[in-house]
PDB file of N, CA and C in Angstrom:
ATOM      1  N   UNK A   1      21.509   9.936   1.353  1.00  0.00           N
ATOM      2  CA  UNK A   1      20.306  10.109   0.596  1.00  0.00           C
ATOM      3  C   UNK A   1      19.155  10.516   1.522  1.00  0.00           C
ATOM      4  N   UNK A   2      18.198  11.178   0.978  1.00  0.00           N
ATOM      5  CA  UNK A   2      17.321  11.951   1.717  1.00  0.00           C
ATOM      6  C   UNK A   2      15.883  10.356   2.047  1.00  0.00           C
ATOM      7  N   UNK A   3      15.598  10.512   3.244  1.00  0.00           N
ATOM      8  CA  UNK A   3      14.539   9.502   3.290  1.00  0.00           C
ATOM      9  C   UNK A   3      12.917  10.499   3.226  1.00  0.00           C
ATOM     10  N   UNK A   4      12.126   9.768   3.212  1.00  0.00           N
ATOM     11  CA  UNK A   4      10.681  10.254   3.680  1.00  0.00           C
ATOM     12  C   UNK A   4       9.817   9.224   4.467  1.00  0.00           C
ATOM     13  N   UNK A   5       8.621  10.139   4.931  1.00  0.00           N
ATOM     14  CA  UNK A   5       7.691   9.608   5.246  1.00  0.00           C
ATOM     15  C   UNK A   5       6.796   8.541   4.496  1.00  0.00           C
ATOM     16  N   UNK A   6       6.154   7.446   4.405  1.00  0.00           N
ATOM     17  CA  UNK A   6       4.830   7.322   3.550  1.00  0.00           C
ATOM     18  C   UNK A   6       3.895   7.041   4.400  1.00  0.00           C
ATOM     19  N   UNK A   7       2.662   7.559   3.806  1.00  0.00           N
ATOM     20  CA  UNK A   7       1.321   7.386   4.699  1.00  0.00           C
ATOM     21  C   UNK A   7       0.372   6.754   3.845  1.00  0.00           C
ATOM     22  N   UNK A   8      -0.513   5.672   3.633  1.00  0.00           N
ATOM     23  CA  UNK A   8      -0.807   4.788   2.932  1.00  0.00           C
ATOM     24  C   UNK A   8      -1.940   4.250   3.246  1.00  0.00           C
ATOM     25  N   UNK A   9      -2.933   3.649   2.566  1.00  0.00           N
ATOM     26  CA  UNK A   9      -3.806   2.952   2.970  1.00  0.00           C
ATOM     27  C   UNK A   9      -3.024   1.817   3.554  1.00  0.00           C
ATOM     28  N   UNK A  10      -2.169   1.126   3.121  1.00  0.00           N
ATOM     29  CA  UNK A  10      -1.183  -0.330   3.072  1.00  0.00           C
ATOM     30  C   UNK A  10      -0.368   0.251   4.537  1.00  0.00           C
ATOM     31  N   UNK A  11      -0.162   1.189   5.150  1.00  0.00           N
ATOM     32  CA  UNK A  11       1.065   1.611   6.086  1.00  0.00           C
ATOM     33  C   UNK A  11       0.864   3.003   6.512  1.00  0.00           C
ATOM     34  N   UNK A  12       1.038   2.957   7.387  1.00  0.00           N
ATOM     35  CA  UNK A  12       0.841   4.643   8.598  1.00  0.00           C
ATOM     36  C   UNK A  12       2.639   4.782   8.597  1.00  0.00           C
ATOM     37  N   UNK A  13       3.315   5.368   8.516  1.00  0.00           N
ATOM     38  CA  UNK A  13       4.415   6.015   8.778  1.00  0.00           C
ATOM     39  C   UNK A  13       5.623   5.245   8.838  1.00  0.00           C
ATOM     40  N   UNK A  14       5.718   5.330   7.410  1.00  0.00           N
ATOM     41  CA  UNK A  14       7.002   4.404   7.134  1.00  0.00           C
ATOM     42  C   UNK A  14       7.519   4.685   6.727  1.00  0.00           C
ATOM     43  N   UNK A  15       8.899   4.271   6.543  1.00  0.00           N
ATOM     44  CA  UNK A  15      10.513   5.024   6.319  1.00  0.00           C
ATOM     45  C   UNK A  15      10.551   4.680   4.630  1.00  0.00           C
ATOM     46  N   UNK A  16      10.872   6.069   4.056  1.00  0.00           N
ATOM     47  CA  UNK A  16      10.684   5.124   2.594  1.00  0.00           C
ATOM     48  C   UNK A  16      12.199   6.364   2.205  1.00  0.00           C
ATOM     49  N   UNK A  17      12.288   5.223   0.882  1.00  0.00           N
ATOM     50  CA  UNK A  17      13.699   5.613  -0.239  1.00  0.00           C
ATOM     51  C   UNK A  17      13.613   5.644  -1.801  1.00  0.00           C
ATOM     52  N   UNK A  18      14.174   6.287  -2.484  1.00  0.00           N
ATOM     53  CA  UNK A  18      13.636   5.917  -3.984  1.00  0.00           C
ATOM     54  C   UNK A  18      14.764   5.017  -4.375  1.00  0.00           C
ATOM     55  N   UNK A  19      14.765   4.170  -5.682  1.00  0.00           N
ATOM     56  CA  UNK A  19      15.688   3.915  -6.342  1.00  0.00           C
ATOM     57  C   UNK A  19      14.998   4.370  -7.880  1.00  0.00           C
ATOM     58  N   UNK A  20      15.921   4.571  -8.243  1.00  0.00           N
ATOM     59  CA  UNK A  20      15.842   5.740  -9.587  1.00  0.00           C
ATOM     60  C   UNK A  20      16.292   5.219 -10.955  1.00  0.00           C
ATOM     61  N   UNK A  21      16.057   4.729 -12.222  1.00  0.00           N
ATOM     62  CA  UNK A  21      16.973   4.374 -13.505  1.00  0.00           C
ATOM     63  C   UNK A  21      16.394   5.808 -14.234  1.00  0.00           C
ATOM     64  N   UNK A  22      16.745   7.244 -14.057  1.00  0.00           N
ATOM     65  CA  UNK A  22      15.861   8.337 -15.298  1.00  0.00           C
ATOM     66  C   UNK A  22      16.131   7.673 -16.498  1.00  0.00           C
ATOM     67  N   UNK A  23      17.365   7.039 -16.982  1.00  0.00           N
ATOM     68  CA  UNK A  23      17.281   6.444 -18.683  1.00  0.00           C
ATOM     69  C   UNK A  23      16.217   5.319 -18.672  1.00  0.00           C
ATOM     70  N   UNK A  24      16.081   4.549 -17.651  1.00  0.00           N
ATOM     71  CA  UNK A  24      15.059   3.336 -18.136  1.00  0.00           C
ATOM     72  C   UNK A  24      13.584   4.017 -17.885  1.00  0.00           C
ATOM     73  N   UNK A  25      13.418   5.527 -17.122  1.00  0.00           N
ATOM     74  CA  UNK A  25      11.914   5.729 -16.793  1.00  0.00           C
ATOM     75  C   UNK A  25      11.643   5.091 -15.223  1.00  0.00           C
ATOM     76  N   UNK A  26      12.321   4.513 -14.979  1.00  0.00           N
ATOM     77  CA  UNK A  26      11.910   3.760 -13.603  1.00  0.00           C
ATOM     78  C   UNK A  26      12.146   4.420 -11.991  1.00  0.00           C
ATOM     79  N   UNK A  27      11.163   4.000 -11.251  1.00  0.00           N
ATOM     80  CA  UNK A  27      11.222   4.755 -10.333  1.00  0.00           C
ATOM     81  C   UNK A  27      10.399   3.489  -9.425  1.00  0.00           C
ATOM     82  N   UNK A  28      11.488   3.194  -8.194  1.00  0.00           N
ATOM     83  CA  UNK A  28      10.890   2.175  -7.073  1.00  0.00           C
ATOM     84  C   UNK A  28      10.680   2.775  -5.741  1.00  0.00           C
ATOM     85  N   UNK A  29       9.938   2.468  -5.190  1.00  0.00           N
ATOM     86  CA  UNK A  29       9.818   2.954  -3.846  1.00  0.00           C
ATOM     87  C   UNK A  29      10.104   1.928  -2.690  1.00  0.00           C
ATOM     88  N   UNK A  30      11.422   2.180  -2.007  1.00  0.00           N
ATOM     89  CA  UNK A  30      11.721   1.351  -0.922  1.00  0.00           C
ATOM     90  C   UNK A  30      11.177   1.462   0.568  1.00  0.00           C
ATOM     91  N   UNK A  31      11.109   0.344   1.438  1.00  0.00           N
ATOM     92  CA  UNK A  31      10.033   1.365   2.734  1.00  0.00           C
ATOM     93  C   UNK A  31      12.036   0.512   3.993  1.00  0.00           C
ATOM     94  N   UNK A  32      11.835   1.336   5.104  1.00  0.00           N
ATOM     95  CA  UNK A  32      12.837   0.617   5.707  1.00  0.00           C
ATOM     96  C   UNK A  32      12.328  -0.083   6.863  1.00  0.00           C
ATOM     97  N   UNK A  33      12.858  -1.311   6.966  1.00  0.00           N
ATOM     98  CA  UNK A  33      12.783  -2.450   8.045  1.00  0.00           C
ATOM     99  C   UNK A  33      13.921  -2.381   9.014  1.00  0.00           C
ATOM    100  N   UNK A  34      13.275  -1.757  10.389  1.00  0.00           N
ATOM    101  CA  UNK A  34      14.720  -2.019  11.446  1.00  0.00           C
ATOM    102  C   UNK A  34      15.287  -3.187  11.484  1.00  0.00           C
ATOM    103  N   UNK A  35      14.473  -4.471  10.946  1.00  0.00           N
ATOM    104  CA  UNK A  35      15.160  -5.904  11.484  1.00  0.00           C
ATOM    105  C   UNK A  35      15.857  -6.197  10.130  1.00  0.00           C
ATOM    106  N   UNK A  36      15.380  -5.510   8.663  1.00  0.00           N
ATOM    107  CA  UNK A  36      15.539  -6.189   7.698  1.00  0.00           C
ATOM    108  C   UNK A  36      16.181  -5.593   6.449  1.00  0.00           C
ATOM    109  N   UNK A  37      16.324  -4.261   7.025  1.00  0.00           N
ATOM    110  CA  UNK A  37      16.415  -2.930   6.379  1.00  0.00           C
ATOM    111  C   UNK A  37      16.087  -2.267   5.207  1.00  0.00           C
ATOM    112  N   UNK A  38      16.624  -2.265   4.226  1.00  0.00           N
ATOM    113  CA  UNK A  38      15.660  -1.550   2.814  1.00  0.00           C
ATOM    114  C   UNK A  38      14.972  -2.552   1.715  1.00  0.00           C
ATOM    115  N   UNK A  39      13.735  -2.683   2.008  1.00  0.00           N
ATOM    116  CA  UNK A  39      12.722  -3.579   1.099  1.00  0.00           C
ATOM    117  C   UNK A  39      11.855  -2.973  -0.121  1.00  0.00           C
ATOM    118  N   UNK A  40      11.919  -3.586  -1.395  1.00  0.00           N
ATOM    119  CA  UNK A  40      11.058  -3.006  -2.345  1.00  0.00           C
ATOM    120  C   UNK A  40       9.431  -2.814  -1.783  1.00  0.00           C
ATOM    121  N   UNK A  41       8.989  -2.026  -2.325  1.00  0.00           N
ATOM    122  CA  UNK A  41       7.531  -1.444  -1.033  1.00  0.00           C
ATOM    123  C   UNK A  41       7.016  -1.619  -2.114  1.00  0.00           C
ATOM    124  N   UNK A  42       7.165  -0.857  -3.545  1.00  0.00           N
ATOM    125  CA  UNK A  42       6.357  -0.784  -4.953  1.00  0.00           C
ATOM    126  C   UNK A  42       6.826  -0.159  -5.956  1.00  0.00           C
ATOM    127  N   UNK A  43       6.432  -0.220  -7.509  1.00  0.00           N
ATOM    128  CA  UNK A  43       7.361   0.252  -8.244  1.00  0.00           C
ATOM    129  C   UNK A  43       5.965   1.128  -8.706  1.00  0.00           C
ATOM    130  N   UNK A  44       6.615   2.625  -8.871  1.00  0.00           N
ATOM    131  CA  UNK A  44       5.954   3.534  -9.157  1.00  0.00           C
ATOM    132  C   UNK A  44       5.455   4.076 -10.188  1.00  0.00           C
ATOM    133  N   UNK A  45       6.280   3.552 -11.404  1.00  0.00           N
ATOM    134  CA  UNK A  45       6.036   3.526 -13.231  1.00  0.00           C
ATOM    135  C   UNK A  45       5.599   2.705 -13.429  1.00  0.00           C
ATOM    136  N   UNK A  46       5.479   2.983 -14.773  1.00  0.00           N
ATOM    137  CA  UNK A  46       4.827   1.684 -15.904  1.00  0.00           C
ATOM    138  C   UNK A  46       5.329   1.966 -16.779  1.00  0.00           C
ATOM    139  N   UNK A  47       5.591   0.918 -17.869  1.00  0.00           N
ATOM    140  CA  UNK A  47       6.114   0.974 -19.276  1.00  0.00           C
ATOM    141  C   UNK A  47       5.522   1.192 -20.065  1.00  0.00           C
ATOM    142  N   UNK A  48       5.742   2.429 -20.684  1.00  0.00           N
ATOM    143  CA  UNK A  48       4.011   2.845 -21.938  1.00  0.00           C
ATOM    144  C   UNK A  48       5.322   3.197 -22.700  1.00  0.00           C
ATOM    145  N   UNK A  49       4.898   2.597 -24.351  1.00  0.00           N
ATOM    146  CA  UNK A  49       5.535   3.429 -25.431  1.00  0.00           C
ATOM    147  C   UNK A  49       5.092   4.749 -25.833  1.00  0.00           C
ATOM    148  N   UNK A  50       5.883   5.688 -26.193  1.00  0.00           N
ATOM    149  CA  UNK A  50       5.518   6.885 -26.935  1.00  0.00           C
ATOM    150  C   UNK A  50       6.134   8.044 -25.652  1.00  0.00           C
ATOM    151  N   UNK A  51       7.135   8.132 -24.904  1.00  0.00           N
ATOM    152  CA  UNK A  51       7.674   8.797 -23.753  1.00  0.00           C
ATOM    153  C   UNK A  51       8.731   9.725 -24.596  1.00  0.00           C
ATOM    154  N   UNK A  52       8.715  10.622 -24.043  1.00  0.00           N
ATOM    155  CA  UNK A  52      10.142  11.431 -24.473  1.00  0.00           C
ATOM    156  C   UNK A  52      10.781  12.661 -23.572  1.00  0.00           C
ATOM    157  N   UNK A  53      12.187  13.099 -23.935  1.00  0.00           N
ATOM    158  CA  UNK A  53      12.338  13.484 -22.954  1.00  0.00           C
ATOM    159  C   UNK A  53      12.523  13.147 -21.365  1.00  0.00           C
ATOM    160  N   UNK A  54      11.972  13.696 -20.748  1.00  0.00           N
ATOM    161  CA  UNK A  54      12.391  13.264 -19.624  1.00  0.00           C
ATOM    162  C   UNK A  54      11.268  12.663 -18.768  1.00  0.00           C
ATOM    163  N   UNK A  55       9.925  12.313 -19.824  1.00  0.00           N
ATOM    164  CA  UNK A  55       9.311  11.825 -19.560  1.00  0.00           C
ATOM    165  C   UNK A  55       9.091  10.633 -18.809  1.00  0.00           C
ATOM    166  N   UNK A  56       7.663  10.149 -17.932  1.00  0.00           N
ATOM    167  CA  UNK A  56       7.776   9.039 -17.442  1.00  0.00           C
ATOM    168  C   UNK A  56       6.347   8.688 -16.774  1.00  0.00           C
ATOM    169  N   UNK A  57       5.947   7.494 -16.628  1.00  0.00           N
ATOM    170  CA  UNK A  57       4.533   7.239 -16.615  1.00  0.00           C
ATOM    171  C   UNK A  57       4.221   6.589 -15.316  1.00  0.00           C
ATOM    172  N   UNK A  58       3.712   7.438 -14.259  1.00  0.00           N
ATOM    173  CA  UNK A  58       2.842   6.902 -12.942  1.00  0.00           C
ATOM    174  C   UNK A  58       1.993   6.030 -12.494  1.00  0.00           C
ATOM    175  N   UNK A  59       2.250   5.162 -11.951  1.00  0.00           N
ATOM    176  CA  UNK A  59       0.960   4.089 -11.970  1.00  0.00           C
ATOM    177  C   UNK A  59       0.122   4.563 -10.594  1.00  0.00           C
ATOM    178  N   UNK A  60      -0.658   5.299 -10.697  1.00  0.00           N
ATOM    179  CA  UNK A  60      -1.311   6.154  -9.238  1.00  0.00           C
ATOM    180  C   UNK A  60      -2.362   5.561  -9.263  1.00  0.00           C
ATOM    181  N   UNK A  61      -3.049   4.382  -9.544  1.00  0.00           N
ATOM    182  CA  UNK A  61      -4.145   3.482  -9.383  1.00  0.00           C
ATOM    183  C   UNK A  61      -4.208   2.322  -8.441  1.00  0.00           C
ATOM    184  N   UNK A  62      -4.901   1.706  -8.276  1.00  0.00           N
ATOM    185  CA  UNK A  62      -5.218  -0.018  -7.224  1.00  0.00           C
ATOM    186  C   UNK A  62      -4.222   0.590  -6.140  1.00  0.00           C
ATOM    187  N   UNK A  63      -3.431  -0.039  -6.006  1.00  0.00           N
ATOM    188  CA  UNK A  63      -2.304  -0.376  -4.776  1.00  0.00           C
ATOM    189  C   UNK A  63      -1.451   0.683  -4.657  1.00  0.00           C
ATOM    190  N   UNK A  64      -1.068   1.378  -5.633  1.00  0.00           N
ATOM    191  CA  UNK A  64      -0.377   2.894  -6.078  1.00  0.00           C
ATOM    192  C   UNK A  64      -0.702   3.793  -5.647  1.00  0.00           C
ATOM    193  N   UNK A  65      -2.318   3.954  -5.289  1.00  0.00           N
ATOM    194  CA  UNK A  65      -2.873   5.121  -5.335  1.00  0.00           C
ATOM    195  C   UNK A  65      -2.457   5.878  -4.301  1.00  0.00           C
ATOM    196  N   UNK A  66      -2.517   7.311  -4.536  1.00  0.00           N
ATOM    197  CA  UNK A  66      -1.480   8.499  -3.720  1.00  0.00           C
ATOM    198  C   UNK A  66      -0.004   8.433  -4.034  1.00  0.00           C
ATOM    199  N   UNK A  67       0.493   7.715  -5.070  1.00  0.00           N
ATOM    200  CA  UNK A  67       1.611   7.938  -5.577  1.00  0.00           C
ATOM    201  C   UNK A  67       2.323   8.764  -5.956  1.00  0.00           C
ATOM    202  N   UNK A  68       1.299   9.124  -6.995  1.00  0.00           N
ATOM    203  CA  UNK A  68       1.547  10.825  -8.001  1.00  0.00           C
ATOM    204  C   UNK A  68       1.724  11.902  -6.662  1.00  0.00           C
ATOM    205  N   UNK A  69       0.637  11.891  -5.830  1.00  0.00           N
ATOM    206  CA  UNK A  69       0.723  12.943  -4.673  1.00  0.00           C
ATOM    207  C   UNK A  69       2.199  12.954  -4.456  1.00  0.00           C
ATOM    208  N   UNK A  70       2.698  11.800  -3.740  1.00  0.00           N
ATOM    209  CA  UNK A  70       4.103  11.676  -2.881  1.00  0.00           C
ATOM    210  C   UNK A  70       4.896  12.223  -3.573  1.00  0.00           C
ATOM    211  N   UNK A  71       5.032  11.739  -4.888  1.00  0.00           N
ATOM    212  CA  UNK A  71       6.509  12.211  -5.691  1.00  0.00           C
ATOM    213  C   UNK A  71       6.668  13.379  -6.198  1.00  0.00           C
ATOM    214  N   UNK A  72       4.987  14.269  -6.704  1.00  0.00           N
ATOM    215  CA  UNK A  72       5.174  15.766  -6.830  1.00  0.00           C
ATOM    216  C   UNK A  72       5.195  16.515  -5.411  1.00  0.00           C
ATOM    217  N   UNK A  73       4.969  15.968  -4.236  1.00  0.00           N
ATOM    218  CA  UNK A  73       5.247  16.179  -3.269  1.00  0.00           C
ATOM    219  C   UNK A  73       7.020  16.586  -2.877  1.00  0.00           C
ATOM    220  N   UNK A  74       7.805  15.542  -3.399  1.00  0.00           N
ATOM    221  CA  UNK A  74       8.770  15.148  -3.011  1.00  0.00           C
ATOM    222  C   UNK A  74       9.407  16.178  -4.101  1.00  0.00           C
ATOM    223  N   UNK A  75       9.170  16.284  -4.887  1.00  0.00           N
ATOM    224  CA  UNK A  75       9.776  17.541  -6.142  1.00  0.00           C
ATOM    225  C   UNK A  75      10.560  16.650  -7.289  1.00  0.00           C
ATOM    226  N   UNK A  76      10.220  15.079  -7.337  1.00  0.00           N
ATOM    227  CA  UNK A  76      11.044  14.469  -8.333  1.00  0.00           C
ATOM    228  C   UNK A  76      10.817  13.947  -9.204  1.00  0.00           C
ATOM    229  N   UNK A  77       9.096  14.335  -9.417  1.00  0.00           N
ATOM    230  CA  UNK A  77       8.580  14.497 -10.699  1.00  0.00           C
ATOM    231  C   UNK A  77       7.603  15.763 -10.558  1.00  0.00           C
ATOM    232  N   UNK A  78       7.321  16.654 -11.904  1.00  0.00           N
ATOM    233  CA  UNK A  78       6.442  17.436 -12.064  1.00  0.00           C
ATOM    234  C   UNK A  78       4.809  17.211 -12.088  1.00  0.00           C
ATOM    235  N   UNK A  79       4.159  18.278 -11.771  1.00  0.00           N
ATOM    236  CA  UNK A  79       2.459  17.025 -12.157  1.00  0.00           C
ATOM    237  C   UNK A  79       2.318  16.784 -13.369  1.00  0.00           C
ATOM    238  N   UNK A  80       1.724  16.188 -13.918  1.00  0.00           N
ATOM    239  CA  UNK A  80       1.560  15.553 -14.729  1.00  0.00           C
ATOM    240  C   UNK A  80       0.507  16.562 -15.904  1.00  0.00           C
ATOM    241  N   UNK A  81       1.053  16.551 -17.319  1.00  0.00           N
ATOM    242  CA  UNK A  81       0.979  17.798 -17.874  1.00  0.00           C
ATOM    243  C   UNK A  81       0.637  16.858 -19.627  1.00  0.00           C
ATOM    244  N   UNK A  82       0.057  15.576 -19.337  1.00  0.00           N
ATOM    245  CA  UNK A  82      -1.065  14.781 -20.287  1.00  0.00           C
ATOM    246  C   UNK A  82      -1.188  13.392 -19.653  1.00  0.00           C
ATOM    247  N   UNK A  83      -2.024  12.777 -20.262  1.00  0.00           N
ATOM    248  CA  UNK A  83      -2.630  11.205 -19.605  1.00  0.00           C
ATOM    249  C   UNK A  83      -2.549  10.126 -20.801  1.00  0.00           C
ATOM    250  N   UNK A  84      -2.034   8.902 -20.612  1.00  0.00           N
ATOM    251  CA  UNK A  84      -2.513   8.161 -21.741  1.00  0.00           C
ATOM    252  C   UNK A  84      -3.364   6.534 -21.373  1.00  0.00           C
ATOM    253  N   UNK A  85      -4.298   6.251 -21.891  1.00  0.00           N
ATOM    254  CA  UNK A  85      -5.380   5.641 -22.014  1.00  0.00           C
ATOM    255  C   UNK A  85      -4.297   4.291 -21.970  1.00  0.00           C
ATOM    256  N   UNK A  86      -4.466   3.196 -21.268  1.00  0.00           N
ATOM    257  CA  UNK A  86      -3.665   1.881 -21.022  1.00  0.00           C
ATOM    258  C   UNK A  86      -4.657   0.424 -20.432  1.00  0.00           C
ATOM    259  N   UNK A  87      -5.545  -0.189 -21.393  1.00  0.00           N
ATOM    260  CA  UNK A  87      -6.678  -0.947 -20.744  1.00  0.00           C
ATOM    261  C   UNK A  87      -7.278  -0.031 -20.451  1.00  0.00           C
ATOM    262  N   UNK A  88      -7.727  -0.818 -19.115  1.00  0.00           N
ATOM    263  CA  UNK A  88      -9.271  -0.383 -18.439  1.00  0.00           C
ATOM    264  C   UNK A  88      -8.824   1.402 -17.691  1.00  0.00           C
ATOM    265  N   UNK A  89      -7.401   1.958 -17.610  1.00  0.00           N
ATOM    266  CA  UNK A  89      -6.696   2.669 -16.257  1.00  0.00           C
ATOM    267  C   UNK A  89      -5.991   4.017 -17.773  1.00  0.00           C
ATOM    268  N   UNK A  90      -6.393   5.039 -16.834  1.00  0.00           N
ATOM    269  CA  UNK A  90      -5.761   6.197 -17.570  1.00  0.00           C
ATOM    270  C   UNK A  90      -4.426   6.491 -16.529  1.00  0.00           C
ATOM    271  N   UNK A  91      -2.726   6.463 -17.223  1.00  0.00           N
ATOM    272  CA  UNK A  91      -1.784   6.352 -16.768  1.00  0.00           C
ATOM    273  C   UNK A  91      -1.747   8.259 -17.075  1.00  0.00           C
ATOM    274  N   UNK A  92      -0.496   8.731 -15.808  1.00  0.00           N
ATOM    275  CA  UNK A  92      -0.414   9.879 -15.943  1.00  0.00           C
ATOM    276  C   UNK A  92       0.999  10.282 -16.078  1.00  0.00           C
ATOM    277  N   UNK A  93       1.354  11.421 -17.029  1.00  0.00           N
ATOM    278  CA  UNK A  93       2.710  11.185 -17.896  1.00  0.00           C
ATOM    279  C   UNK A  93       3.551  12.736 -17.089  1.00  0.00           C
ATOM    280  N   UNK A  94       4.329  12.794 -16.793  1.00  0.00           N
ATOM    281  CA  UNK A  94       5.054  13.815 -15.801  1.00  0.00           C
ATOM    282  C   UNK A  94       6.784  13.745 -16.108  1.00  0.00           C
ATOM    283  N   UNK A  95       7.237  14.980 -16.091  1.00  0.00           N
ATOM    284  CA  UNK A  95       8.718  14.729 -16.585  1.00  0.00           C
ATOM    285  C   UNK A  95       9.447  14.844 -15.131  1.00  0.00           C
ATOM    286  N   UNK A  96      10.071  13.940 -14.820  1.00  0.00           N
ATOM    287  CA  UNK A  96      11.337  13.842 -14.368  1.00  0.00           C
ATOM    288  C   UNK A  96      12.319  14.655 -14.097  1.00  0.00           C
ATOM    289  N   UNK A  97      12.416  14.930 -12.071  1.00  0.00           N
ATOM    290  CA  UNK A  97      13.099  16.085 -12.053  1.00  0.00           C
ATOM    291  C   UNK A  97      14.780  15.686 -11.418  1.00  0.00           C
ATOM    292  N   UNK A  98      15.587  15.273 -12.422  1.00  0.00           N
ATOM    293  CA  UNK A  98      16.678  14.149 -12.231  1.00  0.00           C
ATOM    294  C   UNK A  98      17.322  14.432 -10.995  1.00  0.00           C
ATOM    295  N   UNK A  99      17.721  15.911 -10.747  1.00  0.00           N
ATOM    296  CA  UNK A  99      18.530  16.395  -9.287  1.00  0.00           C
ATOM    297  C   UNK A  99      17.979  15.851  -8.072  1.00  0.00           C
ATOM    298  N   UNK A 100      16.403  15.966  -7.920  1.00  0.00           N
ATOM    299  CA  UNK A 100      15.795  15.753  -7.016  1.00  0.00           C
ATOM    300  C   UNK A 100      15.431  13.903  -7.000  1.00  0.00           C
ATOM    301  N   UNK A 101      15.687  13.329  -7.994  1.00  0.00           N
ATOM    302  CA  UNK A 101      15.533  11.837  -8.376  1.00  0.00           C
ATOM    303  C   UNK A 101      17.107  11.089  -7.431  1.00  0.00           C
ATOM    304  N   UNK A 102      18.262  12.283  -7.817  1.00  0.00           N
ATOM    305  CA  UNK A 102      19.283  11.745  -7.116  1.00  0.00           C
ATOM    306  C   UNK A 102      19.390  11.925  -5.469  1.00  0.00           C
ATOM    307  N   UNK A 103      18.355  13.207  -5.069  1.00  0.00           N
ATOM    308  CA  UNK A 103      18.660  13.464  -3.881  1.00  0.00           C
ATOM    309  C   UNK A 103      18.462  12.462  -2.979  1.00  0.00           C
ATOM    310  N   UNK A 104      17.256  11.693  -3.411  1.00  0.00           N
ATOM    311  CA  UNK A 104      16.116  10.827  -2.834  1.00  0.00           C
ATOM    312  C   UNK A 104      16.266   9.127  -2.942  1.00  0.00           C
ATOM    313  N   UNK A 105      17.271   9.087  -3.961  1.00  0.00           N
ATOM    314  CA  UNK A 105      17.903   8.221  -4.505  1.00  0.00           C
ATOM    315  C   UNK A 105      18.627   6.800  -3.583  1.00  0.00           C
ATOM    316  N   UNK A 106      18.877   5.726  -3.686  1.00  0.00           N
ATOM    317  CA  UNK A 106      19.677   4.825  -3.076  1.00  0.00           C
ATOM    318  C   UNK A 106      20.694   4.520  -4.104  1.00  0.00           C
ATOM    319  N   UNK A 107      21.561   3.726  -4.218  1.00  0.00           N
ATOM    320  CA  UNK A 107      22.471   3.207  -4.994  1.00  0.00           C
ATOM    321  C   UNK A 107      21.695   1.838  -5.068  1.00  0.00           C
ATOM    322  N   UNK A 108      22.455   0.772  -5.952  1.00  0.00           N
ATOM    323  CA  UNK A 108      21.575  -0.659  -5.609  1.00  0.00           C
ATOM    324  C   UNK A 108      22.394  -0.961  -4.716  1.00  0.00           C
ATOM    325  N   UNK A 109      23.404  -0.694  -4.839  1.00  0.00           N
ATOM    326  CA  UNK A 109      24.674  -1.392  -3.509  1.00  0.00           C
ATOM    327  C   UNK A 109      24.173  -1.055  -2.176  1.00  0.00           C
ATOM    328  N   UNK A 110      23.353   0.021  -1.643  1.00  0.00           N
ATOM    329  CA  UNK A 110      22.919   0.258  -0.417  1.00  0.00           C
ATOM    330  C   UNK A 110      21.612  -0.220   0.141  1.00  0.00           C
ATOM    331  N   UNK A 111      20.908  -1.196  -1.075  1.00  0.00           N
ATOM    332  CA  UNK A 111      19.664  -1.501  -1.066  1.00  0.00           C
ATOM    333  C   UNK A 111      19.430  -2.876  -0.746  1.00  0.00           C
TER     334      UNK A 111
END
């Protein structure tokens, strides 16, 4: 599986991995630990009703933020092409680019 960089307010240059469900919408971001090895870093969705397709909803706010960048960066989601209103935070809705979801991908067994 393909790794990347992340650069972060939270972290300067860290080893990161996705784990991927496209049917559940979900998308985690793993960072790697030489002593400890692949740790959940943050989960990159949110659960909003009204998704379709291959839709899926970014949480690029508080602790997230530069999220959306990384992953249309990464080619494994598209930008984001409407927004929906969630509380106080406008979530941003982007379809899912599954090939590139697997490239980037872990198994849970490797995680």
């Amino acid at each position: 599986m393909k790794e990347f960089i992340l650069k972060t307010p939270f972290g300067d240059n860290l080893t990161g991995g996705l784990s991927a469900d496209p049917d559940r919408r979900f998308i985690q971001i793993y960072n790697f630990d030489p002593d400890y090895g692949w740790e959940p870093w943050t989960t990159a969705t949110v659960n909003i009703n009204g998704l379709s397709g291959d839709e899926v909803a970014i949480k690029n706010y508080s602790e997230n933020e530069g999220i959306l960048d990384l992953l249309v960066g990464l080619g494994v989601i598209e930008p984001p092409h409407r927004q929906v209103a969630s509380g106080f935070v406008v979530i941003d809705i982007c379809n899912m680019v599954r090939s590139k979801l697997e490239e980037y991908s872990y198994g849970a067994d490797n995680i």
